[in-house]
Protein backbone atom coordinates (compact mmCIF):
# COMPACT_ATOMS: atom_id res chain seq x y z
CA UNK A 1 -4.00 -13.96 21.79
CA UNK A 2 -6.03 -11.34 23.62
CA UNK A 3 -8.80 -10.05 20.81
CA UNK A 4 -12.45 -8.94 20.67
CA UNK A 5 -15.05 -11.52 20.96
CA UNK A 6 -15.19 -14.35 18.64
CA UNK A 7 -17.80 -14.49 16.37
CA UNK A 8 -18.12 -10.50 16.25
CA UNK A 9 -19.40 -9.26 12.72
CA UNK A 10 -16.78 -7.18 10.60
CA UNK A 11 -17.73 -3.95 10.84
CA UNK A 12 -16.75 -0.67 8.72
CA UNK A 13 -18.39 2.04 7.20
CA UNK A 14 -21.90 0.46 7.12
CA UNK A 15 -21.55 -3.49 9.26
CA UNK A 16 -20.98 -4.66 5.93
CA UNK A 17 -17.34 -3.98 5.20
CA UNK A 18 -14.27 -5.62 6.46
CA UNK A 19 -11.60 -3.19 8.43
CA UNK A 20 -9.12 -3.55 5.77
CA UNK A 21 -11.88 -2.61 3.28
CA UNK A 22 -12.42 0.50 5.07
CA UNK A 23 -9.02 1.38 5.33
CA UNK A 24 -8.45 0.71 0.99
CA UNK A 25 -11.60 3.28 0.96
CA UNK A 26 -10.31 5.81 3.18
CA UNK A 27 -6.34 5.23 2.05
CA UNK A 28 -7.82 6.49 -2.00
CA UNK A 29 -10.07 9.05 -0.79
CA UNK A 30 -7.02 10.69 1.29
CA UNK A 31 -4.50 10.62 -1.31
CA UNK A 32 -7.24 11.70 -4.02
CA UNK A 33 -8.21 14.79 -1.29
CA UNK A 34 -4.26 14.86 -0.33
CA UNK A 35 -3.66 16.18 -4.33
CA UNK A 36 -6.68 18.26 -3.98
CA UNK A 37 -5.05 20.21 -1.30
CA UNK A 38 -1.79 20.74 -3.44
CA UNK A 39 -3.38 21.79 -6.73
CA UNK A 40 -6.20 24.21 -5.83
CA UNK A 41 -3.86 26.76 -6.05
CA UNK A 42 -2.17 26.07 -9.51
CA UNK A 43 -5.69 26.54 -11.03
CA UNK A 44 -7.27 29.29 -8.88
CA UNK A 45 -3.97 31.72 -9.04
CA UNK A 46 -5.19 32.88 -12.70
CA UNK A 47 -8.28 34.14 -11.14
CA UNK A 48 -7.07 35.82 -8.23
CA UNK A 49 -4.56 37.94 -10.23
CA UNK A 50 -4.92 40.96 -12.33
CA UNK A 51 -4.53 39.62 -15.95
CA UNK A 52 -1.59 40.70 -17.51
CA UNK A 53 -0.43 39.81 -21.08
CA UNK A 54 1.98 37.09 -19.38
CA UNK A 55 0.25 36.10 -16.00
CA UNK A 56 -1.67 33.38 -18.02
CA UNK A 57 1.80 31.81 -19.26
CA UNK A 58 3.43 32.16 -15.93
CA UNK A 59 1.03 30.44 -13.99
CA UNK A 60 0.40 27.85 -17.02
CA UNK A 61 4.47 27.16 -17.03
CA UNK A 62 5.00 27.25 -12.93
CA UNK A 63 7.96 25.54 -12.22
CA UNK A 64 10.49 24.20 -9.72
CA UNK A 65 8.91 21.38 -8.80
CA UNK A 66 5.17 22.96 -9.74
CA UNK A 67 2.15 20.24 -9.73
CA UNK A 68 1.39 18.15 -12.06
CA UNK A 69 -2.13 20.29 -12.33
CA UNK A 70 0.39 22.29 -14.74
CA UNK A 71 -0.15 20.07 -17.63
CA UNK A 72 -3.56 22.32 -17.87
CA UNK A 73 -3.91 25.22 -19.68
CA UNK A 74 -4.87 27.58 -17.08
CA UNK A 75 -6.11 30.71 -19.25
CA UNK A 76 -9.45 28.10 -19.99
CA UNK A 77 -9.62 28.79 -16.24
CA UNK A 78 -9.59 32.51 -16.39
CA UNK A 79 -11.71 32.31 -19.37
CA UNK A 80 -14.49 30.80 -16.95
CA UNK A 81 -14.15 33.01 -13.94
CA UNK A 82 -14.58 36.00 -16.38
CA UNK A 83 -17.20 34.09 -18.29
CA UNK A 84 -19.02 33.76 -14.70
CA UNK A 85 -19.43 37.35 -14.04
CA UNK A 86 -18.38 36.95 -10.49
CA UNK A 87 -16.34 40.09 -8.71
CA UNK A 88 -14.06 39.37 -6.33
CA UNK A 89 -10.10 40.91 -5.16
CA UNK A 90 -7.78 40.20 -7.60
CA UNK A 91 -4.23 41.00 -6.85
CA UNK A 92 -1.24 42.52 -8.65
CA UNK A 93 1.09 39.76 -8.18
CA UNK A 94 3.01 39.69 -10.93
CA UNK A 95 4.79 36.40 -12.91
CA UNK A 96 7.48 36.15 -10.39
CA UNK A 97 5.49 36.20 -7.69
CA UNK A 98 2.96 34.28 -8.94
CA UNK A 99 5.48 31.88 -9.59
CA UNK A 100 7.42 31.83 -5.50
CA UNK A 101 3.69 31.35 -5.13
CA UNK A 102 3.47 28.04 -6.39
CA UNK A 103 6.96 27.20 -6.16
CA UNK A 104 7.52 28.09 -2.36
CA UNK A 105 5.07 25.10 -1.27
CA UNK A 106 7.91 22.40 -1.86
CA UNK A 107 9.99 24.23 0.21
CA UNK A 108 8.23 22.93 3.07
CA UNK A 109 7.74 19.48 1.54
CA UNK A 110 10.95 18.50 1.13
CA UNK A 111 11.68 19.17 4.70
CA UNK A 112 9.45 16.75 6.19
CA UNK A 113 9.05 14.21 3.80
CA UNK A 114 11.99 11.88 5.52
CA UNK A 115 11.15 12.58 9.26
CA UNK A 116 7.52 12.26 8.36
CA UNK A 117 8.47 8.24 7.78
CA UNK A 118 10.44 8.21 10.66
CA UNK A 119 8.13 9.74 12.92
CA UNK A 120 4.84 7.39 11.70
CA UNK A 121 6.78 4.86 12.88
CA UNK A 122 7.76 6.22 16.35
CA UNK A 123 4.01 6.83 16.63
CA UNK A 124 1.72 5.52 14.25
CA UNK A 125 0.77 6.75 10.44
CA UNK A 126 -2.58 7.58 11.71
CA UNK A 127 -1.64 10.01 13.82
CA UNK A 128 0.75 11.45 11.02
CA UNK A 129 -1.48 11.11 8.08
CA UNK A 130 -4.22 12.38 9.46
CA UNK A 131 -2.75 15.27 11.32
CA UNK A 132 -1.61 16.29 8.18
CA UNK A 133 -4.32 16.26 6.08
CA UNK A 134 -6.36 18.23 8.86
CA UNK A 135 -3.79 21.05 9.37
CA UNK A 136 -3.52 20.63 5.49
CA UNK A 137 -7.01 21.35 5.24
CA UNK A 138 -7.53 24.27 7.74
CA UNK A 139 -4.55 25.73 6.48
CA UNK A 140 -6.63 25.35 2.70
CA UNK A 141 -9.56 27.43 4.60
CA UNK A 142 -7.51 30.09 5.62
CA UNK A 143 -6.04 30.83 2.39
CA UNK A 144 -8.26 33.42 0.90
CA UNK A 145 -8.04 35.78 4.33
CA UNK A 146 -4.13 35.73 3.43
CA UNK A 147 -4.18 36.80 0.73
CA UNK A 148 -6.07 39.63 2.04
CA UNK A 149 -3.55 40.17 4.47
CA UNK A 150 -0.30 40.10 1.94
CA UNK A 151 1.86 37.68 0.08
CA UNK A 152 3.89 37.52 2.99
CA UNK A 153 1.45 35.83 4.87
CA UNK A 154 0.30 33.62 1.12
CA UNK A 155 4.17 32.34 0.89
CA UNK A 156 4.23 31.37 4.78
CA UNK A 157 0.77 29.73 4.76
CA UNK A 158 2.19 27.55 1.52
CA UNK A 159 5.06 26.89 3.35
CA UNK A 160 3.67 25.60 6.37
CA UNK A 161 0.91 23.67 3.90
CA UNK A 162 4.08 21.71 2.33
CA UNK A 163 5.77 20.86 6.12
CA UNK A 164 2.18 19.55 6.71
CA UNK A 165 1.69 17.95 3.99
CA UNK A 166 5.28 15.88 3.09
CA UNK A 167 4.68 13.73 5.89
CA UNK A 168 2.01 11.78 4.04
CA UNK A 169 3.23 9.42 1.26
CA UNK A 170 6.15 8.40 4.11
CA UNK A 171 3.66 8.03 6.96
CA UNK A 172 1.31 5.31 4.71
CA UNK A 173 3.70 2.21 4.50
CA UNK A 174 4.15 1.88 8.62
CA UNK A 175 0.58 1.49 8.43
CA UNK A 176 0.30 -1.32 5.46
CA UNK A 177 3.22 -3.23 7.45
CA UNK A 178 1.07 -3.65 9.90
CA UNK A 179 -2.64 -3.78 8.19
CA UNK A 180 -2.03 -5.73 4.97
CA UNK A 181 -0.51 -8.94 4.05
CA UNK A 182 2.45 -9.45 2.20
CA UNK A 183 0.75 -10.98 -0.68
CA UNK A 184 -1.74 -8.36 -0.72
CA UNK A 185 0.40 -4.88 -0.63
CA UNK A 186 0.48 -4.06 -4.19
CA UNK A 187 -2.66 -3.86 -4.37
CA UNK A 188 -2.90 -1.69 -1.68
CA UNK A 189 0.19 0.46 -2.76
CA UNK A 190 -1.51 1.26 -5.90
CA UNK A 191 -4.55 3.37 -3.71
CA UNK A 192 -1.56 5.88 -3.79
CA UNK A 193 -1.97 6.62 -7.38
CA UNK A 194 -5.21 7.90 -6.27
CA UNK A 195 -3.60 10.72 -6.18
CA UNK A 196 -3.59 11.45 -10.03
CA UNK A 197 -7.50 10.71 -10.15
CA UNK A 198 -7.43 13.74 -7.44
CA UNK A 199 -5.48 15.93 -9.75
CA UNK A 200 -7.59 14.87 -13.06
CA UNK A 201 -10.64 15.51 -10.89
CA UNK A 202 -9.89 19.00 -9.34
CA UNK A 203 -9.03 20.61 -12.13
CA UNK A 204 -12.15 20.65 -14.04
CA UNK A 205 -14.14 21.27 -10.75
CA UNK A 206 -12.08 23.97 -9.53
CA UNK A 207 -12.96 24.91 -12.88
CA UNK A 208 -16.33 25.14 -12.51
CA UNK A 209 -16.63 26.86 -8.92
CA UNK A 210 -14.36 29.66 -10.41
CA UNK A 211 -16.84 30.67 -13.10
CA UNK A 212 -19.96 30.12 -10.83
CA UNK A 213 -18.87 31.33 -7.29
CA UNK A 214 -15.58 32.93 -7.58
CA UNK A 215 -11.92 31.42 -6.61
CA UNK A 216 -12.46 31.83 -3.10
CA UNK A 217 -14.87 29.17 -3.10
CA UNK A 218 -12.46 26.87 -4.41
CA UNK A 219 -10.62 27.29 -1.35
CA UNK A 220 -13.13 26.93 0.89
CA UNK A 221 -14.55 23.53 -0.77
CA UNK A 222 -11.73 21.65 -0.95
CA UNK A 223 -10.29 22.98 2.50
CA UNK A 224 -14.02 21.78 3.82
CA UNK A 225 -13.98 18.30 2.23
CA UNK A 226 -10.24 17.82 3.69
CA UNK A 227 -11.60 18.60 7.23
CA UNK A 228 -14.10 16.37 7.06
CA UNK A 229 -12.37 13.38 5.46
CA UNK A 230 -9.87 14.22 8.55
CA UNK A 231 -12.66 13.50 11.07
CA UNK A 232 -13.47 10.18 9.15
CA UNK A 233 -10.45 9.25 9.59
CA UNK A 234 -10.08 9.47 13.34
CA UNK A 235 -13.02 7.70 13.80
CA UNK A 236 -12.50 4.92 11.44
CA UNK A 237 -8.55 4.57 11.18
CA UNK A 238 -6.64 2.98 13.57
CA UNK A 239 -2.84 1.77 13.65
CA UNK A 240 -3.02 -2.03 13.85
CA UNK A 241 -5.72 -4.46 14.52
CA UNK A 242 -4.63 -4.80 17.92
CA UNK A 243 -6.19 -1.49 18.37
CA UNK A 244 -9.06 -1.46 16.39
CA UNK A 245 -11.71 -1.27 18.89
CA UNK A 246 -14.29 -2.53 16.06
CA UNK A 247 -12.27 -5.18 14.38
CA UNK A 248 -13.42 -9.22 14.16
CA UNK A 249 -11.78 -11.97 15.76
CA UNK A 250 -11.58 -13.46 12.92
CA UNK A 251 -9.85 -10.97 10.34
CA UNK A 252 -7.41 -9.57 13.09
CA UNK A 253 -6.18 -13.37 13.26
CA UNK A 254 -6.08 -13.60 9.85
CA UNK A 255 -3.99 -10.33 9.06
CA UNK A 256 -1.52 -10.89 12.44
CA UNK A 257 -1.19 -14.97 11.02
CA UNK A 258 -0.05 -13.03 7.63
CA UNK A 259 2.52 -10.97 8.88
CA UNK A 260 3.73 -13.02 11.11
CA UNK A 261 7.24 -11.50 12.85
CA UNK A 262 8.02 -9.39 9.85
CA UNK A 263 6.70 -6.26 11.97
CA UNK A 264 7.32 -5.36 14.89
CA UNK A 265 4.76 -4.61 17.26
CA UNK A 266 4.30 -1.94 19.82
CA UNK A 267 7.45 0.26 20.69
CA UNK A 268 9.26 1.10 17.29
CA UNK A 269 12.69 -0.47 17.41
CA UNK A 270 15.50 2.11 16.43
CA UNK A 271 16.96 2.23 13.13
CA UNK A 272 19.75 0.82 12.48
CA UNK A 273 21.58 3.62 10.08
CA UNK A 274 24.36 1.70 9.31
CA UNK A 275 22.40 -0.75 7.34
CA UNK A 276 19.76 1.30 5.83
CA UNK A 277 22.23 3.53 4.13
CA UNK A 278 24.72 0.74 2.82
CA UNK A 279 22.07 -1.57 1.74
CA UNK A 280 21.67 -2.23 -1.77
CA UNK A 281 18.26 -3.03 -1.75
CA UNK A 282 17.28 0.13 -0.12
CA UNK A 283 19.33 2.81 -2.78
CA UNK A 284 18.06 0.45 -5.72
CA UNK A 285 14.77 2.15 -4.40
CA UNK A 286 16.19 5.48 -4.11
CA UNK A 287 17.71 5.58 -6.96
CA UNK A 288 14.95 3.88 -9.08
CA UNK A 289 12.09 6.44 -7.57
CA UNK A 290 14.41 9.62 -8.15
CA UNK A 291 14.42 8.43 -12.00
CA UNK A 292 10.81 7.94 -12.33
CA UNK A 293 9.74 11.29 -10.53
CA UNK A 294 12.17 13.05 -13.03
CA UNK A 295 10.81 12.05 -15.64
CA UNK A 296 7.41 12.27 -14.38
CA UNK A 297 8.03 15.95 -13.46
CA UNK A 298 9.56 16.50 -16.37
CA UNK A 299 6.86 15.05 -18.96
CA UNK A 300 4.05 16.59 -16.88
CA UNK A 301 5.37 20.40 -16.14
CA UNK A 302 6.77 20.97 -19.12
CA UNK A 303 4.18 19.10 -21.26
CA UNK A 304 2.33 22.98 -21.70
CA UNK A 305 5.30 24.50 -23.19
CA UNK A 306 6.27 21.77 -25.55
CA UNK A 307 2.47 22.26 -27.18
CA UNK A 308 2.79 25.62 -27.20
CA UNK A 309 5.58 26.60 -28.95
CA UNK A 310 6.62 23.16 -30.75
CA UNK A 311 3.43 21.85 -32.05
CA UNK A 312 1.14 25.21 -32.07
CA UNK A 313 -1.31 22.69 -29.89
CA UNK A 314 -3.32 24.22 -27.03
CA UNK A 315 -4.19 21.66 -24.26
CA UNK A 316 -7.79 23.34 -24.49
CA UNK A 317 -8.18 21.95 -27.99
CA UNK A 318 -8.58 18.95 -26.61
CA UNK A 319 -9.60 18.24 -22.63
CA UNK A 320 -9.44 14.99 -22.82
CA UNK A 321 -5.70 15.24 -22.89
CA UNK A 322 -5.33 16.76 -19.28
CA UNK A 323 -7.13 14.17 -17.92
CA UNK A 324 -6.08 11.79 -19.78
CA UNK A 325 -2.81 10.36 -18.79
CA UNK A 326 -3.64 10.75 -14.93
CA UNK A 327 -6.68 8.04 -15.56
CA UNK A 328 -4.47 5.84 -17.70
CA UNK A 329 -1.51 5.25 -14.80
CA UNK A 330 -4.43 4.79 -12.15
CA UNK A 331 -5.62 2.26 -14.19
CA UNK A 332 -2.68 1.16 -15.14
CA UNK A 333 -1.27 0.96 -11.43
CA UNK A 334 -4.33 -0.82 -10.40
CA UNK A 335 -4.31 -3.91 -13.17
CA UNK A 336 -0.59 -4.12 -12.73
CA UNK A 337 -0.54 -4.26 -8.88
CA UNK A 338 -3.44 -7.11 -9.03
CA UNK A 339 -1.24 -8.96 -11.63
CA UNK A 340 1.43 -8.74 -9.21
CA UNK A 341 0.28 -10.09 -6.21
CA UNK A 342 -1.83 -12.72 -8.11
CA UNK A 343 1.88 -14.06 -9.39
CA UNK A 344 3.43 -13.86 -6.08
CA UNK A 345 1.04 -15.65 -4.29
CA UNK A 346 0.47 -18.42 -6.95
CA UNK A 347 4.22 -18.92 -6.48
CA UNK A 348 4.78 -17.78 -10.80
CA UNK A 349 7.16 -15.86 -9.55
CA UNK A 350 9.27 -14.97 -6.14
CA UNK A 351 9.14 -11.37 -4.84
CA UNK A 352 12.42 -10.07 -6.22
CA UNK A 353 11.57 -11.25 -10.00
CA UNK A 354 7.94 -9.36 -9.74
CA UNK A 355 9.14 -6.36 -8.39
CA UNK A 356 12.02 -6.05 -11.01
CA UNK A 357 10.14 -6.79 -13.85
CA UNK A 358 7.22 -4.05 -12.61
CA UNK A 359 9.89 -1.81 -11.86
CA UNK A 360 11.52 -2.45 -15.60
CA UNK A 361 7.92 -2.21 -17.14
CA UNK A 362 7.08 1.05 -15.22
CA UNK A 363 10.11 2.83 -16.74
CA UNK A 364 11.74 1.19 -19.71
CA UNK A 365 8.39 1.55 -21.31
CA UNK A 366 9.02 5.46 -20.73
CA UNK A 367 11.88 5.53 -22.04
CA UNK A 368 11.10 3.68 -25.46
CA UNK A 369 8.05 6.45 -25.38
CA UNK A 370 10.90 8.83 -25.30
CA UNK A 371 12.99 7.49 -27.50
CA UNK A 372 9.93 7.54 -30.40
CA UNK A 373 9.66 11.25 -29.07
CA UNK A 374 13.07 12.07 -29.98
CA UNK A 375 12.37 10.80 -33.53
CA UNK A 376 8.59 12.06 -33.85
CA UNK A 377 7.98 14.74 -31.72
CA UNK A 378 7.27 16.99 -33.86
CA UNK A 379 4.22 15.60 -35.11
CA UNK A 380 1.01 16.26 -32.76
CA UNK A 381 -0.68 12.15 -32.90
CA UNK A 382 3.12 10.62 -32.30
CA UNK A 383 3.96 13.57 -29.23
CA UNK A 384 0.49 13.39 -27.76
CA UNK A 385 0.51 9.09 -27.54
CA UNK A 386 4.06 9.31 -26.68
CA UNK A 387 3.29 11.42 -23.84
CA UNK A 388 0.06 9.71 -22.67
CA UNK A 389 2.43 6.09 -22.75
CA UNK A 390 5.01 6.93 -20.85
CA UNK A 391 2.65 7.95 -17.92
CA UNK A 392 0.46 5.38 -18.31
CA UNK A 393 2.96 2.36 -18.08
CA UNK A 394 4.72 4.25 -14.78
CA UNK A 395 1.75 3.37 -12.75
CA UNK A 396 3.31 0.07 -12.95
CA UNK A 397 5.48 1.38 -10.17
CA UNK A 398 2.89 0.08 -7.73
CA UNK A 399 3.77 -3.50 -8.28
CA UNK A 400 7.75 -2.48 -8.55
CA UNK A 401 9.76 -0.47 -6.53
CA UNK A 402 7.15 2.00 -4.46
CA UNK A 403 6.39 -0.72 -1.86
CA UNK A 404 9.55 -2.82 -1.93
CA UNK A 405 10.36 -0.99 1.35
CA UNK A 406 8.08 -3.31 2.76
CA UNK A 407 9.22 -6.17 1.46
CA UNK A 408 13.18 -5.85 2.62
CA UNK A 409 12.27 -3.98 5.87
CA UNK A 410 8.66 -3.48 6.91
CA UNK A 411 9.90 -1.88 10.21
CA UNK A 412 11.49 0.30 8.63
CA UNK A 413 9.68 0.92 5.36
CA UNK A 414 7.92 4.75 6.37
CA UNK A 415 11.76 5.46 6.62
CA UNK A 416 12.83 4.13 3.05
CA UNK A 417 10.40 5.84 1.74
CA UNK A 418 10.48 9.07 3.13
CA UNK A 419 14.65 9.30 1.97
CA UNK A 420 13.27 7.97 -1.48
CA UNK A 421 10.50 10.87 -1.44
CA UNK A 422 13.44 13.37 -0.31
CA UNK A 423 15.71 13.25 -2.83
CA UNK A 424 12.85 12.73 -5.83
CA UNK A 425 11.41 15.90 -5.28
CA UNK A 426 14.98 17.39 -5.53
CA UNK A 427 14.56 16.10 -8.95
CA UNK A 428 12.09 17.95 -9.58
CA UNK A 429 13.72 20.92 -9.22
CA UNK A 430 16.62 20.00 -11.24
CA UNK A 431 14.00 18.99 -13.95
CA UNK A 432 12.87 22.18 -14.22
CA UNK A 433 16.61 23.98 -14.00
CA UNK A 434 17.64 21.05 -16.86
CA UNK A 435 14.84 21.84 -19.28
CA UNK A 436 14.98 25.78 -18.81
CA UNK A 437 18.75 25.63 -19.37
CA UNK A 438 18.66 23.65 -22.41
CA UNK A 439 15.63 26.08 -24.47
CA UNK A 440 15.47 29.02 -23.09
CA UNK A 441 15.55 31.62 -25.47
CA UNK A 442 15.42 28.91 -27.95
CA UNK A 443 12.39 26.91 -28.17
CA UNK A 444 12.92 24.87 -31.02
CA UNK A 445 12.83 20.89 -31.75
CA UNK A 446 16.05 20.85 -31.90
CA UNK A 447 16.46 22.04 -28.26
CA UNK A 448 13.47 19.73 -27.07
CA UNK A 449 15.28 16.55 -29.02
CA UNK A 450 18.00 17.12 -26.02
CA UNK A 451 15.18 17.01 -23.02
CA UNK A 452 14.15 13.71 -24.35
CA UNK A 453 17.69 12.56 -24.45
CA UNK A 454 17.85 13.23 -20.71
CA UNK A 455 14.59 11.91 -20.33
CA UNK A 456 15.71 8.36 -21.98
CA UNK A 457 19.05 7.72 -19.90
CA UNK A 458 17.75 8.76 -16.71
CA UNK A 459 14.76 6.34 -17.15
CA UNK A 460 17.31 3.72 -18.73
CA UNK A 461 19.63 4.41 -15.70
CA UNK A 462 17.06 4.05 -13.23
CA UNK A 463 15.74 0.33 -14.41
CA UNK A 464 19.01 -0.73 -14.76
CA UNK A 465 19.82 0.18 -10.96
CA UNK A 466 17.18 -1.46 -9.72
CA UNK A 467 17.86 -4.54 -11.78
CA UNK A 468 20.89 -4.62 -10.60
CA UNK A 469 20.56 -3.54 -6.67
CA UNK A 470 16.84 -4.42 -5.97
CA UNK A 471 15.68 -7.62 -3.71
CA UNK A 472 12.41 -9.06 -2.69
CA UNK A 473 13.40 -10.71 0.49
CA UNK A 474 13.51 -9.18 3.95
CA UNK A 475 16.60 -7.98 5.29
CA UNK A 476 18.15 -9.01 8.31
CA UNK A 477 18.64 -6.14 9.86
CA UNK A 478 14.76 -5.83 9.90
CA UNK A 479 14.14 -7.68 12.81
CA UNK A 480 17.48 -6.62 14.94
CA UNK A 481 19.07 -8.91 17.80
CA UNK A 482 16.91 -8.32 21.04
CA UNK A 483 13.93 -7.32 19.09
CA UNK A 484 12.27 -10.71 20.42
CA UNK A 485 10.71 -11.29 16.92
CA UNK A 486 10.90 -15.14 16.61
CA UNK A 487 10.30 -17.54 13.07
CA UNK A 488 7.08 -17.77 13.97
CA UNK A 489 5.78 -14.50 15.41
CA UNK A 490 4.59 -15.70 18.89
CA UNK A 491 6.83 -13.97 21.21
CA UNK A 492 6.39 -10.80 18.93
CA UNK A 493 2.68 -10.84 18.20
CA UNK A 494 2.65 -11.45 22.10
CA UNK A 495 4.73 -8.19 23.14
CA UNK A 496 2.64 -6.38 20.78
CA UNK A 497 -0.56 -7.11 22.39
CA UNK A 498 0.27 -6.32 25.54
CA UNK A 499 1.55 -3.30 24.61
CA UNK A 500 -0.93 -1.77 22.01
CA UNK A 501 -3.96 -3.39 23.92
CA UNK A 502 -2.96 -0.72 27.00
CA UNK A 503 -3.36 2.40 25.08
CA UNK A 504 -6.20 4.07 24.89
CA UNK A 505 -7.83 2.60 22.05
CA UNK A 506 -9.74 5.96 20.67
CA UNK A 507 -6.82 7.94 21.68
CA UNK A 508 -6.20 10.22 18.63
């Protein structure tokens, strides 16, 4: 096996860290900056309009598929950036603007979200990811000199933001098929939750810049901090160890010994359609993800309302709340992805039994939190710990379903994904059309009692699916006939040398 010298040092970030360690370090700081990116907006629209006596409620309640930053009351925001005494434009955008604003961003997400796994797979995730968190980020700079120019230019800029940035959840799992061992991927899949520490994070910052230099500057931090985690990335990413210009002897053999044949290396084989969209493993996944981001959509954008007008309860009586939930699943994802992976590798228990039990964990437990809602809701203790468990125990998604793809197809697993990704975030918008259908107009418990209802069966449905469909054990139709991959991985890990080894290796 051709291979840098043996006996290099692993080398990272400092000489001291380990190329996989690098990449868990870069993998949470992009999906942490990745939410940045999406939220800064949310918060900083308050400050950039002229208050009105309903622009604080609009942009607090922005839906169809709004982020998660909603659960926040934004008028504490616009309380600061008054408080700070700093003048800038403010526009007369008014609630339904504000609200294609916000809204028109997923337009664009949607779009790329399943050719964004695709296409990391055709030509790497580092390529992908980081392209998109760099045009993500300029795109972030830019944002205060369009709104100068119009909301024309605002909606097309937020448009272009969410094309940019749906490629990246898809584009990550190419990357840990070829980077991380079997045994070690839930682990790894849980630095996507890393993404809720980003939200929990920007929200009291952006927070804070508002009331000392203005919301522009929240545009121009987080757009700068994007660009130059982008340029990290370059430098320090790279698509396989075969191309890591950097990387030991010893750990390359180590992670290609691991993977063995169960990835193909070099030229992406093509995708065999046929049996990616009649396999049961794969719409177990689907279906189980569209479930859990309903509910998660639903719980988290509409959380503000419910407080408001069923339980009198301000989220700014108590900021712990906002923050709250998004630490527990991190946490939550993290203990639960380690517990996974310790009981697959100890042999406790096979793939398929760990990932279906996660998977049940991560949204029965939701729905039982539901359930006590239904009953309770009206009181503030029972809402507010029914709320904060069902979010919590979905982190446990990490050792379920989110990186089964990789189990039943690793070749295909940025694919999986990225039609999993697709049709959540159309769930999202139904989440939003379901709950404004069923209490608009009528904002009582009674009205609410039906939400939770929803919010029970889909969760319910969704564990039962993947009970029912899911599988830990790699497909056949991973490795196609004539794809050369062999039981043991020689012929493959051969092919893929040859091939990788005669790129340029710090070709971006």
């Amino acid at each position: 096996m051709a291979g840098p010298a043996k006996g290099r040092k692993l080398s990272g970030l400092s000489g001291c860290l380990s190329c996989r360690q690098v990449l868990n370090i870069m993998v949470i700081l992009g999906f942490m900056f990745n939410y940045m990116l999406r939220v800064n907006l949310t918060i900083a629209i308050v400050a950039m309009v002229l208050p009105t006596n309903h622009s604080q409620a609009a942009a607090g309640n922005a839906t169809l598929g709004s982020s998660p930053s909603t659960a926040l009351d934004n008028a504490t925001l616009a309380e600061a950036a008054a408080e700070g005494g700093v003048e800038q434009t403010r526009y007369d955008w008014d609630e339904y603007w504000q609200n294609m604003i916000i809204g028109c961003f997923f337009w664009g997400y949607v779009c790329t979200e399943f050719p964004g796994g695709r296409l990391a797979e055709l030509i790497g995730g580092r390529r992908v990811f980081g392209t998109s968190m760099l045009v993500g980020s300029v795109l972030t700079l830019l944002t205060p000199l369009s709104a100068r120019l119009g909301i024309a230019v605002v909606i097309l800029l937020r448009v272009v933001l969410g094309l940019s940035l749906g490629v990246t959840w898809p584009s990550i799992h190419p990357m840990v098929a070829k980077w991380i061992p079997p045994m070690e991927r839930s682990k790894f899949i849980a630095n996507t939750m890393a993404s809720a520490l980003g939200a929990a994070i920007t929200m009291p910052v952006c927070g804070l810049l508002i009331a000392s230099f203005g919301w522009e500057s929240v545009f121009y931090s987080t757009g700068l901090v994007g660009t130059v985690w982008s340029i990290a990335w370059f430098f320090l990413i790279y698509d396989s160890p075969a191309q890591h210009p950097r990387i030991s002897y010893e750990e390359r053999e180590y992670i290609e010994k691991a993977i063995g044949s169960t990835t193909k290396k070099g030229k992406a084989l093509p995708l065999p359609w046929r049996h990616v969209l009649t396999s049961g493993p794969v719409w177990a996944i689907i279906i189980a993800h569209a479930c859990s981001i309903f509910g998660y959509f639903t719980v988290i954008n509409q959380l503000p309302t419910y407080m408001k007008y069923i339980l009198d309860f301000k989220i700014k009586e108590n900021g712990l709340l906002s923050s709250l939930p998004y630490l527990g699943k991190y946490l939550f994802a993290v203990a639960m992805s380690a517990l996974a992976d310790h009981l697959r590798q100890s042999g406790r228990l096979s793939t398929t039994v760990a990932r279906k039990l996660f998977t049940t964990i991560a949204l029965v437990m939701p729905a039982i939190a539901m359930a006590v809602q239904l009953l309770l809701g009206e009181q503030r203790a029972a809402a507010v710990a029914c709320f904060t468990i069902a979010l919590t125990f979905n982190g446990a998604v990490t050792a379920g379903y989110l990186g089964n793809g990789l189990d039943i197809a690793p070749n295909f697993s940025g694919t999986i994904f990225g039609m999993a990704q697709t049709l959540s975030s159309f769930t999202g918008f139904l989440s939003s059309a379901m709950v404004g259908s069923l209490t608009q107009g009528n904002q009582t418990f009674g009205q609410w009692q039906k939400v939770f209802g929803i919010l029970v069966g889909t969760y319910t449905a969704g564990a039962l699916a993947y009970l029912v469909l899911g599988s830990g054990e790699l497909q056949h139709w991973n490795n196609p006939p004539g794809s050369t991959a062999t039981s043991n991985g020689k012929d493959l890990a051969d092919e893929g040398d040859a091939e990788e080894e005669a790129t340029p290796l710090r070709k971006l």
